[in-house]
PDB file of N, CA and C in Angstrom:
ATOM      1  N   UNK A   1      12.751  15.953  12.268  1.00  0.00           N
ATOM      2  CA  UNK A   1      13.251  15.153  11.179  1.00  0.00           C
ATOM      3  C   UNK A   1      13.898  16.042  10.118  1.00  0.00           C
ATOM      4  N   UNK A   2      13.534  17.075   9.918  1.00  0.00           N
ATOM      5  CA  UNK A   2      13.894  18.122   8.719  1.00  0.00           C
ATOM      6  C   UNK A   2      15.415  18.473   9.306  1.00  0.00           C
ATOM      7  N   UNK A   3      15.858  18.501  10.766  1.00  0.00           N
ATOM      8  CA  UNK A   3      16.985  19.036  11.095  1.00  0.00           C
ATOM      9  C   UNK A   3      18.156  17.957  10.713  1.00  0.00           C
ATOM     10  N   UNK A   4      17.672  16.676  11.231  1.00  0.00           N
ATOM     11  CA  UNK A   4      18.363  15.606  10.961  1.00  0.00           C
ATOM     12  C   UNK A   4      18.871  15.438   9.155  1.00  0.00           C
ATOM     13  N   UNK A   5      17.470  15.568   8.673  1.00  0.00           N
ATOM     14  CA  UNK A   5      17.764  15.342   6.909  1.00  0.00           C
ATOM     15  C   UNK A   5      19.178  16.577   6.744  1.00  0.00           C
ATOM     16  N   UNK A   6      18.749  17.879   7.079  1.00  0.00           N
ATOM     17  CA  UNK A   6      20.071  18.995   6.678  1.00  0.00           C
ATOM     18  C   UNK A   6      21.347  18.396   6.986  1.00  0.00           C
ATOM     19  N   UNK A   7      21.152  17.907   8.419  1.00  0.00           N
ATOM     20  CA  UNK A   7      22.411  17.531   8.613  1.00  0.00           C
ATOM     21  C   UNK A   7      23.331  16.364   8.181  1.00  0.00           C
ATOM     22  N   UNK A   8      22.617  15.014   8.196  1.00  0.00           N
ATOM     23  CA  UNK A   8      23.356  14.240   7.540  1.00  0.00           C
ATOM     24  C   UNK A   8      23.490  14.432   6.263  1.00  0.00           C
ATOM     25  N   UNK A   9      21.887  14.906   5.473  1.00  0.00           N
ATOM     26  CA  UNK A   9      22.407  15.130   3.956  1.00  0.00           C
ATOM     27  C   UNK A   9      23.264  15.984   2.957  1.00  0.00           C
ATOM     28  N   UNK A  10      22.767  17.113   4.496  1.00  0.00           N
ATOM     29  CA  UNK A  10      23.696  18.831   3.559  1.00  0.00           C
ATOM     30  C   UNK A  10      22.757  19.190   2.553  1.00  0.00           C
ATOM     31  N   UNK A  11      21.094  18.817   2.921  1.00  0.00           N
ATOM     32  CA  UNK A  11      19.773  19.118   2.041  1.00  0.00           C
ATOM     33  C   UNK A  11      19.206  20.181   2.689  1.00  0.00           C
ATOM     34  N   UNK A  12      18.473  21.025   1.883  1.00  0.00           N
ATOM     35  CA  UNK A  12      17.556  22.174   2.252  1.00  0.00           C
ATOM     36  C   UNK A  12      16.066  21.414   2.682  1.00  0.00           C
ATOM     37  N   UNK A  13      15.686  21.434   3.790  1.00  0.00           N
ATOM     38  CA  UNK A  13      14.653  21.133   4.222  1.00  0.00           C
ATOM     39  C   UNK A  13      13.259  22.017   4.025  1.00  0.00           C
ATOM     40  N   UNK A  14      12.097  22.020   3.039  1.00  0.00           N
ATOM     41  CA  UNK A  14      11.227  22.759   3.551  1.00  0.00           C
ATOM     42  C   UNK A  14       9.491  22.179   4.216  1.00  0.00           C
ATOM     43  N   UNK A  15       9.271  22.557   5.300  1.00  0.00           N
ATOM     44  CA  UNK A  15       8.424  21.862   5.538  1.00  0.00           C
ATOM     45  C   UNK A  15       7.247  22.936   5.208  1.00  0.00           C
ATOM     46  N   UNK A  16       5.951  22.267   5.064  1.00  0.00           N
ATOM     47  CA  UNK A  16       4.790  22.799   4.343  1.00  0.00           C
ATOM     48  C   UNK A  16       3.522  22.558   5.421  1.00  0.00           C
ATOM     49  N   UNK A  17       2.982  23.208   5.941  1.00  0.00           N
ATOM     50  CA  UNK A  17       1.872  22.562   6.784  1.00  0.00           C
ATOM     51  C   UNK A  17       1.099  22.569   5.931  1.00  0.00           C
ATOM     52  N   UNK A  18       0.041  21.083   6.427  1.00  0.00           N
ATOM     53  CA  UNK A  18      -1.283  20.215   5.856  1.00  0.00           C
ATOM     54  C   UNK A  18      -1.966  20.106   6.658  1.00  0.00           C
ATOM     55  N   UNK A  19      -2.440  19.625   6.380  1.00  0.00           N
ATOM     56  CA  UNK A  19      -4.270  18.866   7.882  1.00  0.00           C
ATOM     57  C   UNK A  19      -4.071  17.500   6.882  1.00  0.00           C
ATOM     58  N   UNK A  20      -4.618  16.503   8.059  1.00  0.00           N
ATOM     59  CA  UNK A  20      -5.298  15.277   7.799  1.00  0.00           C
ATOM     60  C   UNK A  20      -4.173  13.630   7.550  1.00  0.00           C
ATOM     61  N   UNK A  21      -3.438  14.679   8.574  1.00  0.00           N
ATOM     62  CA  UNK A  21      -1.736  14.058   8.896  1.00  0.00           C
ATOM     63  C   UNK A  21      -0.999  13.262   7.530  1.00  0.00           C
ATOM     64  N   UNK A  22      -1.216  14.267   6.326  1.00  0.00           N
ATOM     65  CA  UNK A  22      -0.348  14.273   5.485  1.00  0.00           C
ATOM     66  C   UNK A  22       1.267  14.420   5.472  1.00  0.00           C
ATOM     67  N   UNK A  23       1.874  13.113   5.603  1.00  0.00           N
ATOM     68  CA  UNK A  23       3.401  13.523   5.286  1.00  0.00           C
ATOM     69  C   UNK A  23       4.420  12.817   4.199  1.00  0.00           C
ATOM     70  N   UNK A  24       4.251  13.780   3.661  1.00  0.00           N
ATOM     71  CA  UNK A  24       5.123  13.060   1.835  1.00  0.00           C
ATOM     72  C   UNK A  24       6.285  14.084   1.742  1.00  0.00           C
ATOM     73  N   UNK A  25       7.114  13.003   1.575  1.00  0.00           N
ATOM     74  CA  UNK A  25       8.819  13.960   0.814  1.00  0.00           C
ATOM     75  C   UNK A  25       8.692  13.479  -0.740  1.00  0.00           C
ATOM     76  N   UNK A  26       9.165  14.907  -0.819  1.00  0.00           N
ATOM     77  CA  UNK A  26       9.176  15.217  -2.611  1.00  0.00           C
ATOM     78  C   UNK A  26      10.802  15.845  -2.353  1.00  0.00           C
ATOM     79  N   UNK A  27      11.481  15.224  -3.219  1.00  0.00           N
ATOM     80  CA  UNK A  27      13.471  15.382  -3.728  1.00  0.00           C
ATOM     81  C   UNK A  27      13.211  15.746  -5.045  1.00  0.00           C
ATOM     82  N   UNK A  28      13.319  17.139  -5.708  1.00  0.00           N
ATOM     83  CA  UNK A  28      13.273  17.077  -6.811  1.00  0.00           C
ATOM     84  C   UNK A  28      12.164  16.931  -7.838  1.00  0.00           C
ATOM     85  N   UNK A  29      10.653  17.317  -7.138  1.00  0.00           N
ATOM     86  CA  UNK A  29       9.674  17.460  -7.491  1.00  0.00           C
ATOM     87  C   UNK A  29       9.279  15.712  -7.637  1.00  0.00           C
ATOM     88  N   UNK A  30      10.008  14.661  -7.168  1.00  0.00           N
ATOM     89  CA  UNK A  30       9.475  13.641  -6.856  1.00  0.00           C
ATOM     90  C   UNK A  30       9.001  13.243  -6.059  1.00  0.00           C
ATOM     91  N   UNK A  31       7.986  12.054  -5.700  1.00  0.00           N
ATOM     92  CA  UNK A  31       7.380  11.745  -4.544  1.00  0.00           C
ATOM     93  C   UNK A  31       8.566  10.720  -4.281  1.00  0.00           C
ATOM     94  N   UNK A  32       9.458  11.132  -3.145  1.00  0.00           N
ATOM     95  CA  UNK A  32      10.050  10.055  -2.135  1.00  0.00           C
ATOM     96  C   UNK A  32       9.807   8.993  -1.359  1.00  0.00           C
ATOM     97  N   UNK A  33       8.901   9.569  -0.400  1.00  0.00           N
ATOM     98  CA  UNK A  33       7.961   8.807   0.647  1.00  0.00           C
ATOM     99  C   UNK A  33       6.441   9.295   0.437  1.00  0.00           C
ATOM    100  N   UNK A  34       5.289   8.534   0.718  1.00  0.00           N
ATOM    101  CA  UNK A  34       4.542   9.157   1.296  1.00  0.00           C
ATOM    102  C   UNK A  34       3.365   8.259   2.494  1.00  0.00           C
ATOM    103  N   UNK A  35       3.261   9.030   3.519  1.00  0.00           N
ATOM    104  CA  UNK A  35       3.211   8.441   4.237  1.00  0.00           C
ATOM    105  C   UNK A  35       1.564   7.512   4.228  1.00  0.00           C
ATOM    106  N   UNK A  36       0.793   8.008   3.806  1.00  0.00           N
ATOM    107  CA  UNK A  36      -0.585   7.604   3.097  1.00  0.00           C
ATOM    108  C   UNK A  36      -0.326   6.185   2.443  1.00  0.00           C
ATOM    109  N   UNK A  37       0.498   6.076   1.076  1.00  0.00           N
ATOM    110  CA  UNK A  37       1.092   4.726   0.468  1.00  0.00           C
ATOM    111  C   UNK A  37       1.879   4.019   1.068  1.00  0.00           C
ATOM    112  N   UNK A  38       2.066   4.166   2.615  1.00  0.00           N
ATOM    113  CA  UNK A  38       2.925   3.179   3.283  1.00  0.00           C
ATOM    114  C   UNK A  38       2.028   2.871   4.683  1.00  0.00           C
ATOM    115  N   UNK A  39       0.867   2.649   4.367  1.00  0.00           N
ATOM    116  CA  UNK A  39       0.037   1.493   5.283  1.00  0.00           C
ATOM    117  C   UNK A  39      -0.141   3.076   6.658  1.00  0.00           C
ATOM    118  N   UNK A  40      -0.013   4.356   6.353  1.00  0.00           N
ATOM    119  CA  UNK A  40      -0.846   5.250   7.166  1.00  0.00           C
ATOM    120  C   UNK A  40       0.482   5.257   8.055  1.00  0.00           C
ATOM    121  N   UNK A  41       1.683   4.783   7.810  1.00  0.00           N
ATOM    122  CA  UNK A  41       3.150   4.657   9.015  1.00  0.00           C
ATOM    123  C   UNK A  41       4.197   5.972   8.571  1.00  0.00           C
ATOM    124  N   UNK A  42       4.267   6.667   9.819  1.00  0.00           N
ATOM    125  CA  UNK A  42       5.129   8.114  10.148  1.00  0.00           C
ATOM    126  C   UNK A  42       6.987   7.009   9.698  1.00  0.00           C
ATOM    127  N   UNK A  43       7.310   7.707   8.990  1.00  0.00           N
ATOM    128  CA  UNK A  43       8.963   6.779   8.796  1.00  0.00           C
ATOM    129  C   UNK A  43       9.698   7.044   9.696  1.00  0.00           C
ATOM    130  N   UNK A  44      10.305   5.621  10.252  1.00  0.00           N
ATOM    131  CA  UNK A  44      11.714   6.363  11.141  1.00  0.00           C
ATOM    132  C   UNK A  44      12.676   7.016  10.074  1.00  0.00           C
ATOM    133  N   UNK A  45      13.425   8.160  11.219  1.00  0.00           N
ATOM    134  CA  UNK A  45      14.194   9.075  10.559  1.00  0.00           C
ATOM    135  C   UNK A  45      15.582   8.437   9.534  1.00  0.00           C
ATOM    136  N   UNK A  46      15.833   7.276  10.568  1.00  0.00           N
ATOM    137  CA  UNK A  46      17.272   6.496   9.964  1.00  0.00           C
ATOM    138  C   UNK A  46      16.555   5.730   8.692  1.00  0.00           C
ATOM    139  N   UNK A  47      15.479   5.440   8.319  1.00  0.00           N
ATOM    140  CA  UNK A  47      15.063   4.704   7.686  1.00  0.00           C
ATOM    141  C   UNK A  47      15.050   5.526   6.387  1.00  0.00           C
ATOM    142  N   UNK A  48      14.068   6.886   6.330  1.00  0.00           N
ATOM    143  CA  UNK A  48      13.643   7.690   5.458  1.00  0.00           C
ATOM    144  C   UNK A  48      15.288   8.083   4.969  1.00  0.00           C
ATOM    145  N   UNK A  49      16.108   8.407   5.953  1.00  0.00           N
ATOM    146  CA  UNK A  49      17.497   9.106   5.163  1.00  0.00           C
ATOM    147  C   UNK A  49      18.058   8.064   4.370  1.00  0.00           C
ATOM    148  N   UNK A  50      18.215   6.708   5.321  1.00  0.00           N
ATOM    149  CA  UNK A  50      18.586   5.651   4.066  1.00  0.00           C
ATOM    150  C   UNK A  50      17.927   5.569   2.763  1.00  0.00           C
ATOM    151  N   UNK A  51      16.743   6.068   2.708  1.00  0.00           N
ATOM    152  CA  UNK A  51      15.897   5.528   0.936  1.00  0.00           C
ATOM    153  C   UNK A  51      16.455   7.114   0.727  1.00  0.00           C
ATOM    154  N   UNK A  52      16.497   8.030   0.953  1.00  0.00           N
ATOM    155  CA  UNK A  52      17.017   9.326   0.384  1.00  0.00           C
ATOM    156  C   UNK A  52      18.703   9.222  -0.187  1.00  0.00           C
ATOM    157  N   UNK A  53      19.508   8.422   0.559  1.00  0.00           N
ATOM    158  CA  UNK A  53      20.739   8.368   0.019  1.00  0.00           C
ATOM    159  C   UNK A  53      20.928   7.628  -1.221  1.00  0.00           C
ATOM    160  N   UNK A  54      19.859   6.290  -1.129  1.00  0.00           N
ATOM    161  CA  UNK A  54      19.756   5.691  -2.301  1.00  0.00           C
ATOM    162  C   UNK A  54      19.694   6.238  -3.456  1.00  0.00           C
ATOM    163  N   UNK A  55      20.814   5.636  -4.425  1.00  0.00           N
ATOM    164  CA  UNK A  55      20.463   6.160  -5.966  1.00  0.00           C
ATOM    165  C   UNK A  55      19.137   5.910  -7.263  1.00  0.00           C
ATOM    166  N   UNK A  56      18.266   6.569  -7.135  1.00  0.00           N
ATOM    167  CA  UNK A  56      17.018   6.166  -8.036  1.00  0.00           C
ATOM    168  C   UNK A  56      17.120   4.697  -8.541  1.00  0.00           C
ATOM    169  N   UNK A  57      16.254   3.751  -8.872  1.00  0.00           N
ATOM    170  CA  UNK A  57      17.097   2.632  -9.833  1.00  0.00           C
ATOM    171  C   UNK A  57      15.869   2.942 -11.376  1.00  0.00           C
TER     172      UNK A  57
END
């Protein structure tokens, strides 16, 4: 997923290993996704890049 984000976005990807199948994107020291606050569900990739292109509201 990190290769996909570089590429469509032209974003620096860094991934961080965790335990306890933690996966949260932070853009800008924000929480983007996380996967814990979305019912314990891994995001599809087309899905997660769409809320990343989105402009904050």
């Amino acid at each position: 997923m990190a290769a996909e984000i570089k590429d469509k976005l032209d974003i620096n990807v860094e991934l961080i290993s965790g335990s306890g199948g933690i996966f949260d994107v932070i853009v800008d020291g924000q929480l983007a996704y996380s996967k814990q606050a979305n019912g314990n569900q891994f995001p599809q990739s087309d899905v997660l890049i769409k809320q990343l292109q989105q402009p904050e509201e």
